[in-house]
N, C-alpha and C. Protein backbone atom coordinates (compact mmCIF):
# COMPACT_ATOMS: atom_id res chain seq x y z
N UNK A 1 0.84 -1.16 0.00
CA UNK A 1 0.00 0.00 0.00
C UNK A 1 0.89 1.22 0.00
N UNK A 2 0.72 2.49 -0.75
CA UNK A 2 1.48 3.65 -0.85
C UNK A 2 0.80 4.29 0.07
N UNK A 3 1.73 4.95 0.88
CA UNK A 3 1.15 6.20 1.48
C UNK A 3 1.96 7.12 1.77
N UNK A 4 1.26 8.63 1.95
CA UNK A 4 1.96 9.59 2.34
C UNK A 4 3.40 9.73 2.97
N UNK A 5 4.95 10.14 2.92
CA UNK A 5 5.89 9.93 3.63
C UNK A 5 5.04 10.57 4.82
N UNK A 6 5.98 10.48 6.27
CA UNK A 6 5.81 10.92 7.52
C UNK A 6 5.40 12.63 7.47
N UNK A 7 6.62 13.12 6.63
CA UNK A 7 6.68 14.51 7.29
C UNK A 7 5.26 15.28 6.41
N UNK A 8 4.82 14.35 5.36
CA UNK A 8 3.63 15.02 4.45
C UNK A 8 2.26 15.07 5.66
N UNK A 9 2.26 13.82 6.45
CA UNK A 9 1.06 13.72 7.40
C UNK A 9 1.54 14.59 8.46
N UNK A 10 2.42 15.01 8.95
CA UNK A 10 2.69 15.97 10.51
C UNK A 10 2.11 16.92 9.55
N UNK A 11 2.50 17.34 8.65
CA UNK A 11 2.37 19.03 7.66
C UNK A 11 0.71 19.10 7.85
N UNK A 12 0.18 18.12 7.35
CA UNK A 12 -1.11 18.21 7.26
C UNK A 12 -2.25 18.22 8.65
N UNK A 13 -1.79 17.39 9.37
CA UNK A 13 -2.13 17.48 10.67
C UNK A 13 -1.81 18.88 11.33
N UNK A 14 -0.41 19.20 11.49
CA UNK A 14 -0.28 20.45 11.83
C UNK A 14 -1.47 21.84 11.33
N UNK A 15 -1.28 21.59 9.87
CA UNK A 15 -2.40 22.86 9.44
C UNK A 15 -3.52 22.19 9.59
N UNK A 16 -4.25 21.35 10.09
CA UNK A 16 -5.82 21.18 10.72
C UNK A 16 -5.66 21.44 11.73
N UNK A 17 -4.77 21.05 13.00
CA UNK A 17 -5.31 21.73 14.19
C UNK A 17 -4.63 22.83 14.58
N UNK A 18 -4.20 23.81 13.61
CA UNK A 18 -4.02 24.89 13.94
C UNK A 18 -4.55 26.42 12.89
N UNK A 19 -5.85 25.59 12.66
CA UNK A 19 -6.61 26.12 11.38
C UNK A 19 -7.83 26.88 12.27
N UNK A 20 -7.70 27.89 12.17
CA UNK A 20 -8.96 28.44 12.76
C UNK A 20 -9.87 28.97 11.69
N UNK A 21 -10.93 29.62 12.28
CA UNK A 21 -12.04 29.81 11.08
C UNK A 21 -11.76 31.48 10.41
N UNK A 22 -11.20 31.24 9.21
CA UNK A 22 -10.64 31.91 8.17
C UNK A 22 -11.81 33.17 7.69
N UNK A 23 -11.08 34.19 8.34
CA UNK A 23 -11.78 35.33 8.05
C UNK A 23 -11.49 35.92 6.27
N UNK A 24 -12.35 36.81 5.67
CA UNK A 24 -11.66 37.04 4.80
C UNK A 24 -10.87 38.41 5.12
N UNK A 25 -9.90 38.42 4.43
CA UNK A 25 -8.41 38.99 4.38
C UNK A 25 -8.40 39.70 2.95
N UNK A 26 -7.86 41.24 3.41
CA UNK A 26 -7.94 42.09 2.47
C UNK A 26 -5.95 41.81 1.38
N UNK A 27 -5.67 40.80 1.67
CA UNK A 27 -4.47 39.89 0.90
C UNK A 27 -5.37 39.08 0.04
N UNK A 28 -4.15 38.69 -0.77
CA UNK A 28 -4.55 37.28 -1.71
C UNK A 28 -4.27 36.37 -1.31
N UNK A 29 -3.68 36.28 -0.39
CA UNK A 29 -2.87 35.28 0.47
C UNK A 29 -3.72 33.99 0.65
N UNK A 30 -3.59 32.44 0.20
CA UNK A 30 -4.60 31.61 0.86
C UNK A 30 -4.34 31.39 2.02
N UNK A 31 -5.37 31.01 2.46
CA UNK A 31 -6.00 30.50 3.73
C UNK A 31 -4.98 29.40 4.18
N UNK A 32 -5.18 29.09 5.99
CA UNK A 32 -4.15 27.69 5.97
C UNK A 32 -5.33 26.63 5.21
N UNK A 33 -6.54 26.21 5.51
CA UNK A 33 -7.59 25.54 4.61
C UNK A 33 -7.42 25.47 3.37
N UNK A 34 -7.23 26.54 2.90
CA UNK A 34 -6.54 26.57 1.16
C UNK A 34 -5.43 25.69 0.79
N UNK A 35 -4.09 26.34 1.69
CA UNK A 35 -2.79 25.36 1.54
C UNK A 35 -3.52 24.08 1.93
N UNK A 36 -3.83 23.68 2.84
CA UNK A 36 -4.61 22.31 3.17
C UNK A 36 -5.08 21.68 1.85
N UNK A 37 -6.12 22.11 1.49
CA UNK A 37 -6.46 21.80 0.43
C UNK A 37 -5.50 21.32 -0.84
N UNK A 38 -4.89 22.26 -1.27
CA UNK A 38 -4.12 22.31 -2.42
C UNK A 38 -2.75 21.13 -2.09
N UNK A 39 -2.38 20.97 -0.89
CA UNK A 39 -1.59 19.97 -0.64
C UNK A 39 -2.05 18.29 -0.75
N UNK A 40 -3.07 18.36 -0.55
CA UNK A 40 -4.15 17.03 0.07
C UNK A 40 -4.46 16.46 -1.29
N UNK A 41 -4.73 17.75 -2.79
CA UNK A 41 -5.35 17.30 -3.88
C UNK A 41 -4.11 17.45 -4.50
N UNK A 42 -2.97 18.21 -4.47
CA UNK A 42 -1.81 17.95 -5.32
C UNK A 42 -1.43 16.84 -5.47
N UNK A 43 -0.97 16.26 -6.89
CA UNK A 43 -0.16 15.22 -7.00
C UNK A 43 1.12 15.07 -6.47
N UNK A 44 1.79 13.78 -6.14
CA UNK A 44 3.31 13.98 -5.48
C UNK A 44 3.76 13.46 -6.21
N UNK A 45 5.24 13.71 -6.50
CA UNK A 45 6.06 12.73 -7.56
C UNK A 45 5.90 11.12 -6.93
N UNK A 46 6.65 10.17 -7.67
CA UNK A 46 6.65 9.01 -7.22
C UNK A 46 7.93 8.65 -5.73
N UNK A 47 8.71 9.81 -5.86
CA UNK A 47 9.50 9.56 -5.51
C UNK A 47 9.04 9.80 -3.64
N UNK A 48 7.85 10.50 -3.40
CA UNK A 48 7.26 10.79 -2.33
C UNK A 48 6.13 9.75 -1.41
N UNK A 49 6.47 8.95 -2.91
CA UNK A 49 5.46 7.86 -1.85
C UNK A 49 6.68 6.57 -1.54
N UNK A 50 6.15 6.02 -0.49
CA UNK A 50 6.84 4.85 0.00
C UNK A 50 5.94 3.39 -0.11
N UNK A 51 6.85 2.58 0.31
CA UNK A 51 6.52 1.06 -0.33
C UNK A 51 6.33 0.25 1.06
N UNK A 52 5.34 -0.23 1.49
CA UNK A 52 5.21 -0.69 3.09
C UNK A 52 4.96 -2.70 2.72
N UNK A 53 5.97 -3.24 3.67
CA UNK A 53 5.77 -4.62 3.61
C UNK A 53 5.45 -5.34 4.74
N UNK A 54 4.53 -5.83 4.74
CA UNK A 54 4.09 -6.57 6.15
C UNK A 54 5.48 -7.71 6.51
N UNK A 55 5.94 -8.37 5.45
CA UNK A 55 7.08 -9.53 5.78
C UNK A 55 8.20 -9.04 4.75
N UNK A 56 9.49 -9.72 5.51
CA UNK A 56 10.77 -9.88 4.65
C UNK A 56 11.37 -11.17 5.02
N UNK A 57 11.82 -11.68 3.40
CA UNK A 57 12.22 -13.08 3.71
C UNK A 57 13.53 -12.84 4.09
N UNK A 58 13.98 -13.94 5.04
CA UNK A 58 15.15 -14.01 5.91
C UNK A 58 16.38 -13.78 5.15
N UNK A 59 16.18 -14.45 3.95
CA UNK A 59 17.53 -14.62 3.00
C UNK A 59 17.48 -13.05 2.66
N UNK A 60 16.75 -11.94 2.77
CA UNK A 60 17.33 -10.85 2.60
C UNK A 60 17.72 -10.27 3.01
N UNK A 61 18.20 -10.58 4.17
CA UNK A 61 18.81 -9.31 5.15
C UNK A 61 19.98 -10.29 5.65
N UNK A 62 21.15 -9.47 5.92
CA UNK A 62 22.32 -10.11 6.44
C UNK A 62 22.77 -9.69 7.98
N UNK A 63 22.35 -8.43 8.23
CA UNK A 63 22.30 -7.95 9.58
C UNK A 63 21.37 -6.78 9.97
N UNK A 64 21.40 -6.68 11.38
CA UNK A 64 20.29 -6.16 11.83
C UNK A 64 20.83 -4.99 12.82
N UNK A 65 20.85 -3.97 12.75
CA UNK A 65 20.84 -3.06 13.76
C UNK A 65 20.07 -2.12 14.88
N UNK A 66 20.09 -2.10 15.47
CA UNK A 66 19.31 -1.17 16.54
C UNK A 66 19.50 -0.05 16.34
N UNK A 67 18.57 0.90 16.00
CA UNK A 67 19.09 2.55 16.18
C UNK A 67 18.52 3.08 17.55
N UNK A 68 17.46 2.86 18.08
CA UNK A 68 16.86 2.73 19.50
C UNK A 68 15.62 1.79 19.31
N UNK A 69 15.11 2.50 20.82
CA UNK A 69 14.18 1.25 21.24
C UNK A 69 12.69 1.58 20.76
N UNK A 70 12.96 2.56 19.10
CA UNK A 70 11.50 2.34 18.03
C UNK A 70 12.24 1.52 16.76
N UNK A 71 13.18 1.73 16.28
CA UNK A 71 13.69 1.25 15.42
C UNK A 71 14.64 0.43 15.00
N UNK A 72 14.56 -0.75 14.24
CA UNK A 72 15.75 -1.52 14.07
C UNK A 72 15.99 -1.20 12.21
N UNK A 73 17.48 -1.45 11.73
CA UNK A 73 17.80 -1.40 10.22
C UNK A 73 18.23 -3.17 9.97
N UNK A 74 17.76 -3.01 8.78
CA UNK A 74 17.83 -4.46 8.17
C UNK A 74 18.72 -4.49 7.32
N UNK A 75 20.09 -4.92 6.60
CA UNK A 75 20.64 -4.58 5.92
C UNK A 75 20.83 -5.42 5.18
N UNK A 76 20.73 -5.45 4.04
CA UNK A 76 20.72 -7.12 2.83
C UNK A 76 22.29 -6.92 1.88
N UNK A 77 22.42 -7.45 0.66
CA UNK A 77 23.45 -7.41 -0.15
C UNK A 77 22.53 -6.26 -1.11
N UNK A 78 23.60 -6.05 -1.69
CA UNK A 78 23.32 -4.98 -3.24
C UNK A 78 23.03 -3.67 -2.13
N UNK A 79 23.37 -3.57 -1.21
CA UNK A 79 22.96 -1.99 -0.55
C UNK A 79 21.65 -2.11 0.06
N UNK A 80 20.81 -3.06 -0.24
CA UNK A 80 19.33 -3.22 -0.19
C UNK A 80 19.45 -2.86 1.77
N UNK A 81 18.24 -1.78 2.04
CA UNK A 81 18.01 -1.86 3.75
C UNK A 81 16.68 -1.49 3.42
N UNK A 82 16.44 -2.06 4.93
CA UNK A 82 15.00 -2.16 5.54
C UNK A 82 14.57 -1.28 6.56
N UNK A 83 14.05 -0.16 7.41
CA UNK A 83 13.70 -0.12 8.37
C UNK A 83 12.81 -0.59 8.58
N UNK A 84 12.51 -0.86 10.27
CA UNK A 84 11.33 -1.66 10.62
C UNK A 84 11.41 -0.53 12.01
N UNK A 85 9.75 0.09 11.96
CA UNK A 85 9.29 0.78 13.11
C UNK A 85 8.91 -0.35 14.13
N UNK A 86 9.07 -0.38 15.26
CA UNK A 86 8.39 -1.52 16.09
C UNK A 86 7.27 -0.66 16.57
N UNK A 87 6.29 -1.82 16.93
CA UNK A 87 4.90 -1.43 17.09
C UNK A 87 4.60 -0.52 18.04
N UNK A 88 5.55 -0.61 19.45
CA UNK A 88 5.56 -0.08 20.54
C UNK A 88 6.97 0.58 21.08
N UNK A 89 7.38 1.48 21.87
CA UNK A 89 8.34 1.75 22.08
C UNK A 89 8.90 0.37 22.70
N UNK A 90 10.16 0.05 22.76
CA UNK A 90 10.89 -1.64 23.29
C UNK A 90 11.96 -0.78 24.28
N UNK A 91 11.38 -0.49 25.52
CA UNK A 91 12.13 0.24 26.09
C UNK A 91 13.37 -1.04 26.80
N UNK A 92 14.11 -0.69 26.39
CA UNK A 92 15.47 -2.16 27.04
C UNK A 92 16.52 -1.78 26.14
N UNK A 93 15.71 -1.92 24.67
CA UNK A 93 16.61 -2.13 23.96
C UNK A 93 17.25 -1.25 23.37
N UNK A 94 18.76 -1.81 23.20
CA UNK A 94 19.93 -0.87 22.98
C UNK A 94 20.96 -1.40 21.89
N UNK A 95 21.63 -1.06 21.18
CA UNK A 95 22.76 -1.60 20.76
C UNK A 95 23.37 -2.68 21.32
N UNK A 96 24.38 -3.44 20.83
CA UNK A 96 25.02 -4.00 21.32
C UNK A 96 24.22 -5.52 21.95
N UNK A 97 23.13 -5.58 21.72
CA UNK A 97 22.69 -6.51 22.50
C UNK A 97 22.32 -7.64 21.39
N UNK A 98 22.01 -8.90 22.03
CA UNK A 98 21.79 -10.01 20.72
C UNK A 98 20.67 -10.14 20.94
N UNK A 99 19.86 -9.97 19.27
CA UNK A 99 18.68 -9.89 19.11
C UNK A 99 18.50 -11.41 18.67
N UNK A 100 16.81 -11.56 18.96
CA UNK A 100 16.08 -13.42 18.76
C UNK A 100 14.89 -12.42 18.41
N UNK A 101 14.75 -13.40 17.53
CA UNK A 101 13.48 -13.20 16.44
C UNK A 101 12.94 -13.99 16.57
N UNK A 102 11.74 -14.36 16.87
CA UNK A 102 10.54 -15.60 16.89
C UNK A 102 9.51 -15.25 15.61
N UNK A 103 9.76 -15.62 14.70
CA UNK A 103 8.47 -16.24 13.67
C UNK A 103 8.80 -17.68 13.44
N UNK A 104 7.80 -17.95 12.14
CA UNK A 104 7.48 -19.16 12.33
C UNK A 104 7.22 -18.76 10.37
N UNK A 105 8.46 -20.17 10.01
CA UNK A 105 8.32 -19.92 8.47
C UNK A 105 9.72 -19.43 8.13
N UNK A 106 10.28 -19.14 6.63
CA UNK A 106 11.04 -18.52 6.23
C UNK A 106 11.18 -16.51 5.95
N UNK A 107 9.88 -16.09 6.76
CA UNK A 107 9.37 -14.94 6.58
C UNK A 107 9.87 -14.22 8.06
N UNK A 108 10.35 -13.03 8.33
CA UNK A 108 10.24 -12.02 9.66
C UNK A 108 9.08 -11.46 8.97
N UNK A 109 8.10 -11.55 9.66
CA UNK A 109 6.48 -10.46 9.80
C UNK A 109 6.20 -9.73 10.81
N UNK A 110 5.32 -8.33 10.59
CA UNK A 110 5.03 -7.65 11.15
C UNK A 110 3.97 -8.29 12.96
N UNK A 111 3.75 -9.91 12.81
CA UNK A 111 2.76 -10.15 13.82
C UNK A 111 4.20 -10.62 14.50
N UNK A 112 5.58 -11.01 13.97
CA UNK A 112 6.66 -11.65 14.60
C UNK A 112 7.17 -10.62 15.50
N UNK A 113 7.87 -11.54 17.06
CA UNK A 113 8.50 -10.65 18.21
C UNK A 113 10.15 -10.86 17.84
N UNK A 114 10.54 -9.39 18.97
CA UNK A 114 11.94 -9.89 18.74
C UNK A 114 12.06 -9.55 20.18
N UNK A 115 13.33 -10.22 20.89
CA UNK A 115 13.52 -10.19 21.94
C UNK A 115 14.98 -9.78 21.72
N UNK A 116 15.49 -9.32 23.31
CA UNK A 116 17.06 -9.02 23.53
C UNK A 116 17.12 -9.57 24.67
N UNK A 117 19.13 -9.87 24.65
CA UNK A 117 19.81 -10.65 25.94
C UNK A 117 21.29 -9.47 26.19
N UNK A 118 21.69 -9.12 26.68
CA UNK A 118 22.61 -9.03 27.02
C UNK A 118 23.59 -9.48 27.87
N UNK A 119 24.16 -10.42 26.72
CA UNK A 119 25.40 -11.32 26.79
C UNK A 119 25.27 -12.17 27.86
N UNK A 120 24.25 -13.11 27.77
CA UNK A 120 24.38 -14.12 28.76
C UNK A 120 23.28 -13.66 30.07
N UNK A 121 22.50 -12.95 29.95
CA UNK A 121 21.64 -12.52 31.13
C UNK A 121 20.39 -12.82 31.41
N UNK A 122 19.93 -13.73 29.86
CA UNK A 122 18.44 -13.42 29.86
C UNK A 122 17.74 -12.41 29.19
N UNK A 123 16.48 -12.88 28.80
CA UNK A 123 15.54 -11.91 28.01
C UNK A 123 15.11 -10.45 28.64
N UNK A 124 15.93 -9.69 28.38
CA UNK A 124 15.61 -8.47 28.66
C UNK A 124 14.98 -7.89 27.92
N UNK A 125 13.73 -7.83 26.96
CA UNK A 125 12.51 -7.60 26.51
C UNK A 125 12.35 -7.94 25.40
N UNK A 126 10.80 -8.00 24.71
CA UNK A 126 10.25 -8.49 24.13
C UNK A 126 9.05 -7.64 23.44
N UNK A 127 9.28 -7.20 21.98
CA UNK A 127 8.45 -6.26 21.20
C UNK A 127 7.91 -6.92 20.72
N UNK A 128 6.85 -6.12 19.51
CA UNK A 128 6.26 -6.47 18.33
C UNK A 128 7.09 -5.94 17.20
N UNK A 129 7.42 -6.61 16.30
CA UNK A 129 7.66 -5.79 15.03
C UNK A 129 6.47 -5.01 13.98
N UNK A 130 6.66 -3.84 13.66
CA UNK A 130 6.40 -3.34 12.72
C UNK A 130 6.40 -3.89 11.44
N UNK A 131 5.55 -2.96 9.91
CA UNK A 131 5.65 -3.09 9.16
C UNK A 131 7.08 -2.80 8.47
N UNK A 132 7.82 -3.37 7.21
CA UNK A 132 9.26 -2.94 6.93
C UNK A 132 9.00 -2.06 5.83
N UNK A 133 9.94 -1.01 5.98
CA UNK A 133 9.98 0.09 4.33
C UNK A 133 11.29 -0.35 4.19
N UNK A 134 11.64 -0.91 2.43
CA UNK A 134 12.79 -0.37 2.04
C UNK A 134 13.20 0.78 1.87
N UNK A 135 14.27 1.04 2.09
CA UNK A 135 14.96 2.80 1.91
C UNK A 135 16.04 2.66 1.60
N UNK A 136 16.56 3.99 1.18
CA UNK A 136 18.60 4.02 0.53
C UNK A 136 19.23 3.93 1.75
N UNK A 137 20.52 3.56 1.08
CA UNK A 137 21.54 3.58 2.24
C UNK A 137 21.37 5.42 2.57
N UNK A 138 21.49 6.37 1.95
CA UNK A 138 21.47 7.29 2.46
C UNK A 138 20.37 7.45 2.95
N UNK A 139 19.40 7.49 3.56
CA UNK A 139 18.22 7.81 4.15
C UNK A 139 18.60 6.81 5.08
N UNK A 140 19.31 5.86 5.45
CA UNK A 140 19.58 5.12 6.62
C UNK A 140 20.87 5.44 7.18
N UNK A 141 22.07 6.15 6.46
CA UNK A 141 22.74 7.09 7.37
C UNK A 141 22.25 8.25 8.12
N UNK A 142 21.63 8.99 7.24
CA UNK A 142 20.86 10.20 7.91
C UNK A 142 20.36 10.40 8.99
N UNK A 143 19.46 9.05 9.00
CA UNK A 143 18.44 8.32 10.28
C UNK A 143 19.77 8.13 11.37
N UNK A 144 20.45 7.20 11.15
CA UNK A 144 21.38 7.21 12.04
C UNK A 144 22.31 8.42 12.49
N UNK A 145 22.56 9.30 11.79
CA UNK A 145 23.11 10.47 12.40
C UNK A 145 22.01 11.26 13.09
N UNK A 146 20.99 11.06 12.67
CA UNK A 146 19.83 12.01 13.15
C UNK A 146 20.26 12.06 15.03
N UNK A 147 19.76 10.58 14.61
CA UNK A 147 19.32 10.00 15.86
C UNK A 147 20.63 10.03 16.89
N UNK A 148 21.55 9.62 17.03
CA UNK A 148 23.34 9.80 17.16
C UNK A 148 23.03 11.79 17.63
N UNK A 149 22.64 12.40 17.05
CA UNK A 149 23.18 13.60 17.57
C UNK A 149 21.62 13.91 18.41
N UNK A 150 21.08 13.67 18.43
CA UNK A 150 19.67 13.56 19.06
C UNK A 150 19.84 13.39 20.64
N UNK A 151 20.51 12.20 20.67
CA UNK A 151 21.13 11.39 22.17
C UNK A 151 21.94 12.16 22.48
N UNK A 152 22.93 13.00 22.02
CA UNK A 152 23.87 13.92 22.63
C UNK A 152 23.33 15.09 23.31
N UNK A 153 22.32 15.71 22.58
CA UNK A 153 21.41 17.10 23.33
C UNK A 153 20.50 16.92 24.54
C-alpha cells in the first residue's frame, strides 16, 4: 500500500489543528484551509510515496541493527536496507545486544516478536515488530546520524 511519507502527514495534521475559522483577508494570500487543500489534492512525484511490507524473507537481510528502542535497520546485499518501526516503544533495547526473532516460516512479519539478551543474562525484553519500508543507504545514514546527535542534546 502507498502512502503519504511521515513529514507530508505531521504538515497536514499540523495545518488542521491549527486552522482556525478563516476570516476574509484584504491579501490574496490563501488560507491555511486553502494550503490544506491544495496539498491534500496535489499530486506527489513518485518519488514521495513509500513502499510498506508486512514480511521480509530471511535470506534478505544479512544484519540487523538497533538505532533505539522504536527502530531496528535491516541490511541485505546490493545496498538493499529495511527499516522496521516496532509497534511499541521496546524500552530495554539498545545496541550492542543479541537480538532473537521468533516467527514461524522462512518470513520475519510484522505479527513476529523480537527479543534481547545481554550477553548471557536473559531476556531483557520483548516487542512487536512493525511493518518494513525499504529505503537508501542514504536515508539510513541520515536516520542514524539524526538520531546519534539527538542522544547527545
Amino acid at each position: 500500500m502507498k502512502i503519504y511519507r511521515w513529514l507530508g502527514t505531521l504538515l497536514a495534521w499540523w495545518v488542521l489543528t491549527t486552522a482556525h475559522a478563516a476570516e476574509p483577508s484584504e491579501t490574496d494570500e490563501p488560507t491555511k484551509a486553502q494550503r490544506l487543500e491544495a496539498i491534500l489534492t496535489e499530486a506527489l512525484p513518485e518519488s514521495e510515496y513509500r513502499e510498506m511490507s508486512r514480511c521480509l524473507w530471511t535470506t534478505n537481510y544479512r544484519t540487523v541493527e538497533v538505532l533505539n528502542d522504536r527502530y531496528l535497520i535491516f541490511r541485505g546485499s546490493k545496498q538493499r536496507v529495511w527499516i522496521n518501526r516496532l509497534r511499541n516503544r521496546c524500552h530495554g533495547l539498545r545496541k550492542n545486544q543479541v537480538l532473537i526473532f521468533e516467527r514461524s516460516g522462512m518470513r520475519l512479519c510484522s505479527t513476529d516478536t523480537v527479543s534481547s539478551s545481554s550477553f548471557g543474562f536473559g531476556i531483557t525484553v520483548r516487542c512487536m515488530l512493525g511493518e518494513f519500508e525499504e529505503i537508501d543507504e542514504l536515508r539510513a545514514d541520515a536516520l542514524e546520524e539524526a538520531l546519534r546527535k539527538a542522544r547527545r542534546s
